[in-house]
Protein backbone atom coordinates (compact mmCIF):
# COMPACT_ATOMS: atom_id res chain seq x y z
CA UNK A 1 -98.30 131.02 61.02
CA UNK A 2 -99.75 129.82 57.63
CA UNK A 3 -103.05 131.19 56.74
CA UNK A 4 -104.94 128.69 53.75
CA UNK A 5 -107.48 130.77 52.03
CA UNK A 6 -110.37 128.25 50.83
CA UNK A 7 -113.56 129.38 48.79
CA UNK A 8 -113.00 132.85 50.03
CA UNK A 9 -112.32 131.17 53.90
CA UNK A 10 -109.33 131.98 55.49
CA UNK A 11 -107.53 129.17 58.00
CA UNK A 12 -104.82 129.69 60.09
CA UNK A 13 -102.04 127.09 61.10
CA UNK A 14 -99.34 127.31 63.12
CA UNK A 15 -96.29 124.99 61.88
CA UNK A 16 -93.08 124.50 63.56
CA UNK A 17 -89.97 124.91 60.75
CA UNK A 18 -86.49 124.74 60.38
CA UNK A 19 -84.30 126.86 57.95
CA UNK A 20 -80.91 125.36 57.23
CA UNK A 21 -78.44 127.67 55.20
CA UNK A 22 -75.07 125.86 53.76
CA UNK A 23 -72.47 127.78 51.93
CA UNK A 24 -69.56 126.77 49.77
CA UNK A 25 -67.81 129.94 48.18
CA UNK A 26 -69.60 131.67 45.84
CA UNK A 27 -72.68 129.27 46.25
CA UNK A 28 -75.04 128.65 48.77
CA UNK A 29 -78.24 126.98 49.15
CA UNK A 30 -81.51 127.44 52.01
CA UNK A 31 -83.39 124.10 52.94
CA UNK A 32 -86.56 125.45 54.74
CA UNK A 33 -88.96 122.88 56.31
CA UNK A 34 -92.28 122.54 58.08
CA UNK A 35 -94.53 120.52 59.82
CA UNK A 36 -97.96 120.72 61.77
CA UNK A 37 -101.52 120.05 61.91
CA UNK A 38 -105.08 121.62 60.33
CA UNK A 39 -107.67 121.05 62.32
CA UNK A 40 -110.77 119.57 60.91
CA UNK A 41 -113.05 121.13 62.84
CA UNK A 42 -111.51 124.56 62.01
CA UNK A 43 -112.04 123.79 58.37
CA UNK A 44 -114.61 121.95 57.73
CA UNK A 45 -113.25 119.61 55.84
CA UNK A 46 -115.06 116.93 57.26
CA UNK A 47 -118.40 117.79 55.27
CA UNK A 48 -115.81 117.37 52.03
CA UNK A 49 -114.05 113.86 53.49
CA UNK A 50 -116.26 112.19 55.62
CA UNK A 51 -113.39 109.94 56.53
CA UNK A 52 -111.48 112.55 58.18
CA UNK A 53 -111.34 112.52 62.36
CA UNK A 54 -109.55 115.55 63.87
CA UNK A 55 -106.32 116.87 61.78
CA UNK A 56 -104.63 116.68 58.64
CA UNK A 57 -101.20 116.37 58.89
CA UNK A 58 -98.64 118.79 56.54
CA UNK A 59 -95.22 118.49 55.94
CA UNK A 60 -93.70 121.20 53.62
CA UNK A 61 -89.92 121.00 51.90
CA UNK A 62 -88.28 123.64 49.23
CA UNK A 63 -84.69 123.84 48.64
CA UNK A 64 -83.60 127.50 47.43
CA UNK A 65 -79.97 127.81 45.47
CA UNK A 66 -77.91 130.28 44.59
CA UNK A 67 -75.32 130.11 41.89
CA UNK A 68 -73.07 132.86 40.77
């Protein structure tokens, strides 16, 4: 669950994500990423971009390393 907080507004999203940890010795590294939909008419985004329908798509990628 994401919650986007907008002009004092708070949103809430629900994203489907994947965490993928890889270690090599004293090193490792954590690839998280997410995906999913904001509804428009949860948002009101639409008043801001008219050309907007139904969702906005978000995809979401960060790469965390560790070095020692």
């Amino acid at each position: 669950m994401l919650a986007i907080t907008y002009k004092e507004e708070i949103f809430k999203a629900v994203f489907k994500a994947t965490i993928t940890h890889v270690e090599q010795g004293t090193t490792w590294s954590c690839l998280i990423n997410a995906s999913g939909e904001i509804m428009v008419s949860d948002t009101s985004l639409n008043s801001f971009i008219p050309s907007v329908d139904h969702a906005i798509g978000v995809q979401f990628a960060q790469l965390i390393l560790k070095l020692e």
